[in-house]
C-alpha atoms as a PDB file:
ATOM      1  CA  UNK A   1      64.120 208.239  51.332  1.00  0.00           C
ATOM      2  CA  UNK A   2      61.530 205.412  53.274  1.00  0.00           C
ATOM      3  CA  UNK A   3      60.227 207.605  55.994  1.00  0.00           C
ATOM      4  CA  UNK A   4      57.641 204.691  56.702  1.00  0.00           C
ATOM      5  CA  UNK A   5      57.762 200.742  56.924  1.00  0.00           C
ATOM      6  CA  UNK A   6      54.734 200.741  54.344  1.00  0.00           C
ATOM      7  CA  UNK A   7      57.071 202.579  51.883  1.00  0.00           C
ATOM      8  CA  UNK A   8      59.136 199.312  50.833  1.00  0.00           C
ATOM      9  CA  UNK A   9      58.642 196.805  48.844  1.00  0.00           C
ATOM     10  CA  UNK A  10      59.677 193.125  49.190  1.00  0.00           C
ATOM     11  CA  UNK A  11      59.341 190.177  47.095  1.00  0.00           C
ATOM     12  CA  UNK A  12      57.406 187.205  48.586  1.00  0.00           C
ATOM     13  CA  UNK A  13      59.123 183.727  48.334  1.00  0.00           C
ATOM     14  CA  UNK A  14      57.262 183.173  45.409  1.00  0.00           C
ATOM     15  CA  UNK A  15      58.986 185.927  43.544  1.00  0.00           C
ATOM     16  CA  UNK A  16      55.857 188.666  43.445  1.00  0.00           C
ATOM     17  CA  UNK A  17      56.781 192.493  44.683  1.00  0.00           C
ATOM     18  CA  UNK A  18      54.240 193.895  46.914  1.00  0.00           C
ATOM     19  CA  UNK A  19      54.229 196.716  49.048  1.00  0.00           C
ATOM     20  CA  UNK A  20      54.843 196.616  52.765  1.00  0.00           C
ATOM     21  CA  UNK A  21      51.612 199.254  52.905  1.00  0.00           C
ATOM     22  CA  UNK A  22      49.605 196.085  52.568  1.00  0.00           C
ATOM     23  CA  UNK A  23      50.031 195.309  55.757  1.00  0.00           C
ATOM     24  CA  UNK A  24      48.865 198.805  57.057  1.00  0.00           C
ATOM     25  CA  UNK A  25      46.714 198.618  60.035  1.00  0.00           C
ATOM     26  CA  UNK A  26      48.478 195.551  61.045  1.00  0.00           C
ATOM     27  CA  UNK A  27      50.744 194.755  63.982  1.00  0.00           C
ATOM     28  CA  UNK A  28      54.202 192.969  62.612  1.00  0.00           C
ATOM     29  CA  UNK A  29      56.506 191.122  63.882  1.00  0.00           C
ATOM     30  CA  UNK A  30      59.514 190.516  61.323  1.00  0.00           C
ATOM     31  CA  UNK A  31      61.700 187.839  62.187  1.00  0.00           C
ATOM     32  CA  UNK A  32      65.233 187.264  59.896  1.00  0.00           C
ATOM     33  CA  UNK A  33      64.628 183.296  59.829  1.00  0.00           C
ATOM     34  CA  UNK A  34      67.352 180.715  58.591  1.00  0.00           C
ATOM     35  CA  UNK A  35      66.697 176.627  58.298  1.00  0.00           C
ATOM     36  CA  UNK A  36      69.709 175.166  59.465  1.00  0.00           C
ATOM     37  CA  UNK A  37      70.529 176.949  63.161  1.00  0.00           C
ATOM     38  CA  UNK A  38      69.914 176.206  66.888  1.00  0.00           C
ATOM     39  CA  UNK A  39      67.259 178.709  66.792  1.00  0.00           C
ATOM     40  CA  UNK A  40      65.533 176.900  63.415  1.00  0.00           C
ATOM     41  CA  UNK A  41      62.520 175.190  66.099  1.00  0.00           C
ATOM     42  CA  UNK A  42      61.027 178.609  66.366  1.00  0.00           C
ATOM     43  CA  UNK A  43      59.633 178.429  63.231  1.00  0.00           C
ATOM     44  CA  UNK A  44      56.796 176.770  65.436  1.00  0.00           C
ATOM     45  CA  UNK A  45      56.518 179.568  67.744  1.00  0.00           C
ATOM     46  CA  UNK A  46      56.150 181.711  65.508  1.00  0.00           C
ATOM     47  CA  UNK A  47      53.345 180.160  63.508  1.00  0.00           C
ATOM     48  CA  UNK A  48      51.195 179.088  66.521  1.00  0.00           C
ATOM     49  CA  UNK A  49      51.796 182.787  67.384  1.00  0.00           C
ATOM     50  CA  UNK A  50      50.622 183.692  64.181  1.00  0.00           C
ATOM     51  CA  UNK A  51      48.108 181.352  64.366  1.00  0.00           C
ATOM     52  CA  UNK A  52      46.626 182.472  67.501  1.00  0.00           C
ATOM     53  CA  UNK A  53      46.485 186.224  67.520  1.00  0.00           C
ATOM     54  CA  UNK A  54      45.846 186.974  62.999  1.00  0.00           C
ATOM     55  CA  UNK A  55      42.318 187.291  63.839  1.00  0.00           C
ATOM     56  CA  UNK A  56      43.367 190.475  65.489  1.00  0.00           C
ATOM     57  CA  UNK A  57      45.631 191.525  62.860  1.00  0.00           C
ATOM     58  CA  UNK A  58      48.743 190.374  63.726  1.00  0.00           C
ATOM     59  CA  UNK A  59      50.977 188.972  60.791  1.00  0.00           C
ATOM     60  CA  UNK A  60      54.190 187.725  61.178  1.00  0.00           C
ATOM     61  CA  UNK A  61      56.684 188.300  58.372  1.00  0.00           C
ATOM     62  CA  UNK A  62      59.361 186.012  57.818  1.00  0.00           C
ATOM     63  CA  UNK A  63      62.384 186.941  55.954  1.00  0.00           C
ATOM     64  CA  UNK A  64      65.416 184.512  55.058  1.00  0.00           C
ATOM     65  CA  UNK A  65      69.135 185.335  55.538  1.00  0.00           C
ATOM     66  CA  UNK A  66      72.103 183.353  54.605  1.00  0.00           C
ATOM     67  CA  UNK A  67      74.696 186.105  56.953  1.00  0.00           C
ATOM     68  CA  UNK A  68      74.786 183.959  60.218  1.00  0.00           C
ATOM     69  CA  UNK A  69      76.917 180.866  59.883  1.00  0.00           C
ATOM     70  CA  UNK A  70      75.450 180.072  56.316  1.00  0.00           C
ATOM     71  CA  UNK A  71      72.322 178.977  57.864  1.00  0.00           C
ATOM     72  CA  UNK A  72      70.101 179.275  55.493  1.00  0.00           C
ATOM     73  CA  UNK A  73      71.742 177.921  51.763  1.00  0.00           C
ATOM     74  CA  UNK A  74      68.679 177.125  50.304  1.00  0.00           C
ATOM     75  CA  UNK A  75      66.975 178.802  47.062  1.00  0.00           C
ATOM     76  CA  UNK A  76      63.709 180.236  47.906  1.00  0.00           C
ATOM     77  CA  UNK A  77      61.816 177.176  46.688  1.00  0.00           C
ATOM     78  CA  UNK A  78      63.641 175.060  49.050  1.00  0.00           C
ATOM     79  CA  UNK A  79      63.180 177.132  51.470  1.00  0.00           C
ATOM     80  CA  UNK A  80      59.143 177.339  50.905  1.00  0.00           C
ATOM     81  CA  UNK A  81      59.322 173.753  50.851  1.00  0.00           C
ATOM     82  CA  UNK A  82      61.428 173.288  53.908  1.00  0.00           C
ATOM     83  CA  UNK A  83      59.374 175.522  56.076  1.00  0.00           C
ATOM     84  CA  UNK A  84      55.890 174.051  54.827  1.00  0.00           C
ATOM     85  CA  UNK A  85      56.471 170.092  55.221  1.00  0.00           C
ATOM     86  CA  UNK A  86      58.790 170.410  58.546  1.00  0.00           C
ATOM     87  CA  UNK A  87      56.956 173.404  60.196  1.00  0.00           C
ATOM     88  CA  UNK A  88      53.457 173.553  58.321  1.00  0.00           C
ATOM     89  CA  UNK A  89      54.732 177.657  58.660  1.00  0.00           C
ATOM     90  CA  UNK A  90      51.230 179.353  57.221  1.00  0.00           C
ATOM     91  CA  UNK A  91      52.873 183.006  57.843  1.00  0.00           C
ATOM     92  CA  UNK A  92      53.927 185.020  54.593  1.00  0.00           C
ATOM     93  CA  UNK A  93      57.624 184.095  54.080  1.00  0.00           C
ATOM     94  CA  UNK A  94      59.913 186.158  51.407  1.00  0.00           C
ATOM     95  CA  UNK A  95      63.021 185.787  49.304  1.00  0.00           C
ATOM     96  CA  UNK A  96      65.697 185.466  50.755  1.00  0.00           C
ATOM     97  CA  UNK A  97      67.138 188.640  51.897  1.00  0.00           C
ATOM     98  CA  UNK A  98      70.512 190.472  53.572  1.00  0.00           C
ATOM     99  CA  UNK A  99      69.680 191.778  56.863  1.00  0.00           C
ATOM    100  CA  UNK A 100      73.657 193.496  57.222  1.00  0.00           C
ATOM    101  CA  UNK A 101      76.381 195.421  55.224  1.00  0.00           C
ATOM    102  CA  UNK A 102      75.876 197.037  51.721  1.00  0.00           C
ATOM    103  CA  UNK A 103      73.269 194.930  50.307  1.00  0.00           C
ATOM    104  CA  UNK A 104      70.889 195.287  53.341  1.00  0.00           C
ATOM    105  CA  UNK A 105      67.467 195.098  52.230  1.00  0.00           C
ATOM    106  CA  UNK A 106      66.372 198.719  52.826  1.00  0.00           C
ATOM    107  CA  UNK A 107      63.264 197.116  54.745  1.00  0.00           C
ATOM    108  CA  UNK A 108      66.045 196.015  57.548  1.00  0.00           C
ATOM    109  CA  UNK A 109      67.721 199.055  56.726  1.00  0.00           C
ATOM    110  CA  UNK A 110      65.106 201.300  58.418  1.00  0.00           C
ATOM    111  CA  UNK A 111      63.995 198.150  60.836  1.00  0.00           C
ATOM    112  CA  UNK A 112      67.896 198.519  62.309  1.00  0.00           C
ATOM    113  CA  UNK A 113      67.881 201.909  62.431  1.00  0.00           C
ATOM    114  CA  UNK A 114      64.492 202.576  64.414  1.00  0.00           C
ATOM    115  CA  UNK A 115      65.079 200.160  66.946  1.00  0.00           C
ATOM    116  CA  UNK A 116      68.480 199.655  67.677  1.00  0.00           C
ATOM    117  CA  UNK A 117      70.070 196.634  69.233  1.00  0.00           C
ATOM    118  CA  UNK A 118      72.206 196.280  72.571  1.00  0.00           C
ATOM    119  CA  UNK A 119      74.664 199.354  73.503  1.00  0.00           C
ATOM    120  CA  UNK A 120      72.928 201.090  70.785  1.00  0.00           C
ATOM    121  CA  UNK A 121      74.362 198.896  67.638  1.00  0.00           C
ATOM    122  CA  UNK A 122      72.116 198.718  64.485  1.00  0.00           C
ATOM    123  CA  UNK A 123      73.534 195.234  63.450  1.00  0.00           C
ATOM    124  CA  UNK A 124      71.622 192.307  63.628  1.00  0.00           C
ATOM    125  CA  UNK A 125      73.427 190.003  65.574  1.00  0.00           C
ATOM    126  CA  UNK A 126      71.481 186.274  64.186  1.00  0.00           C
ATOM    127  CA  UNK A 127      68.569 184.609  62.650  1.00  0.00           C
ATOM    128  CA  UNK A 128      65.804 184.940  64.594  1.00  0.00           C
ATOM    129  CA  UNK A 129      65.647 188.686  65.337  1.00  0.00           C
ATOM    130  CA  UNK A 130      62.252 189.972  65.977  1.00  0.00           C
ATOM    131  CA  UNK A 131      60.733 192.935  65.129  1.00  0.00           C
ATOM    132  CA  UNK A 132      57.856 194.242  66.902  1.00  0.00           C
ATOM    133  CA  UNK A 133      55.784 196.892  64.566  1.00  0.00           C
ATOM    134  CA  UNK A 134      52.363 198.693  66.100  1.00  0.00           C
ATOM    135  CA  UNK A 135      49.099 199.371  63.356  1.00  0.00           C
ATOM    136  CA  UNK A 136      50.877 202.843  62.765  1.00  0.00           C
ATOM    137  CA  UNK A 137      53.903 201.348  61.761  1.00  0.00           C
ATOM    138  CA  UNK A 138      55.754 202.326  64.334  1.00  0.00           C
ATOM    139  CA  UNK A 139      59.206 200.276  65.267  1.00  0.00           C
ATOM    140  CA  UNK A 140      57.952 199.465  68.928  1.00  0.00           C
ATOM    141  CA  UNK A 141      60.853 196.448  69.913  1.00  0.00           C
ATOM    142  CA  UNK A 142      63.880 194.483  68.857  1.00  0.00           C
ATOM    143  CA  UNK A 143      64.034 190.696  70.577  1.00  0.00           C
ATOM    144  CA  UNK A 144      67.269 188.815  70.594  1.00  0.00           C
ATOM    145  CA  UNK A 145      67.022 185.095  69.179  1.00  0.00           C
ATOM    146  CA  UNK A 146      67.219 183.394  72.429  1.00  0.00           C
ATOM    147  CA  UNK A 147      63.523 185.909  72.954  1.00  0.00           C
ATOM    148  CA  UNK A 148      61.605 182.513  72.126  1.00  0.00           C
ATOM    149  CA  UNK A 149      58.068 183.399  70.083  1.00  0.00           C
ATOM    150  CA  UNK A 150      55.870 182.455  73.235  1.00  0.00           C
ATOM    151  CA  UNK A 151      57.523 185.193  75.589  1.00  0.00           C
ATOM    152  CA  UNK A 152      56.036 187.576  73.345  1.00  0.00           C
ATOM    153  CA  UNK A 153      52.380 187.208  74.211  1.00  0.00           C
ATOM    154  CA  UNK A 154      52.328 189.753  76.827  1.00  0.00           C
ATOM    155  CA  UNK A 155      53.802 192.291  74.699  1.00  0.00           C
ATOM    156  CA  UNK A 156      51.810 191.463  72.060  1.00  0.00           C
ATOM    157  CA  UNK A 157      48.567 191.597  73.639  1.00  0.00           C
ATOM    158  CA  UNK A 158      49.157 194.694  74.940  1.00  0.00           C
ATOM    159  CA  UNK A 159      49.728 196.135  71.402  1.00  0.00           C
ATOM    160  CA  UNK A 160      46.961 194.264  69.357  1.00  0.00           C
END
């Protein structure tokens, strides 16, 4: 049983495992991303966010998901390629991944199930979920999709 968010693994998009405990001492912020939905654009947010504030250690961790609409079809090396010629995304992406149901990653798993969504629901409701996660590794916040990147500078100043 994960008792921490460094105890998973994930594969990147390029197909290598590593452990999640590479990022210890880092603040997160996992986003469930997809290529093809209304909320696709902030894939720029995110990287000038990324951008801006990984010289203090924050990484942002994005993580593909096909469950909302289809929005994301793609194999992971059209994905890779999508994301680096129409978003120049420089932030380590994965393979794709369930965030819902049976075949959850365990990663979202535990993500869902320390920081619950509205009226308490673990679910994620659609690409572009957020995940705010301190140095410790602590689950700090859950943004909805329509949270756009750039309205998380306060709280992410506060934490880095």
């Amino acid at each position: 049983m994960e008792n921490s968010i460094y105890d998973f693994e994930v594969k990147t998009i390029d197909g290598e495992t590593v452990r999640m405990d590479r990022y210890r001492g880092k603040t997160l912020l996992i986003v469930n991303t997809a290529s093809q939905c209304g909320y696709t654009p902030q894939y720029t947010g995110l990287d000038a966010l990324y951008r801006k504030f990984q010289d203090k250690d924050l990484v942002v961790l994005g993580f593909p998901c096909n469950q909302f609409g289809e929005q994301e079809p793609g194999d992971d090396k059209e994905i890779k390629e999508f994301c680096s010629l129409r978003f120049n995304v420089s932030f380590p992406m994965f393979a794709k991944v369930d965030v819902n149901g049976d075949a959850a990653h365990p990663l979202y798993k535990f993500l869902k199930k320390e920081s619950k969504g509205i009226l308490g629901t673990e679910s994620v409701k659609w690409n572009f979920t957020k995940f705010l996660v301190d140095k410790t590794g602590k689950v700090l916040e859950r943004y909805a999709p329509n949270v756009k990147p750039e309205e998380l500078e306060g709280d992410l100043t506060k934490v880095l």
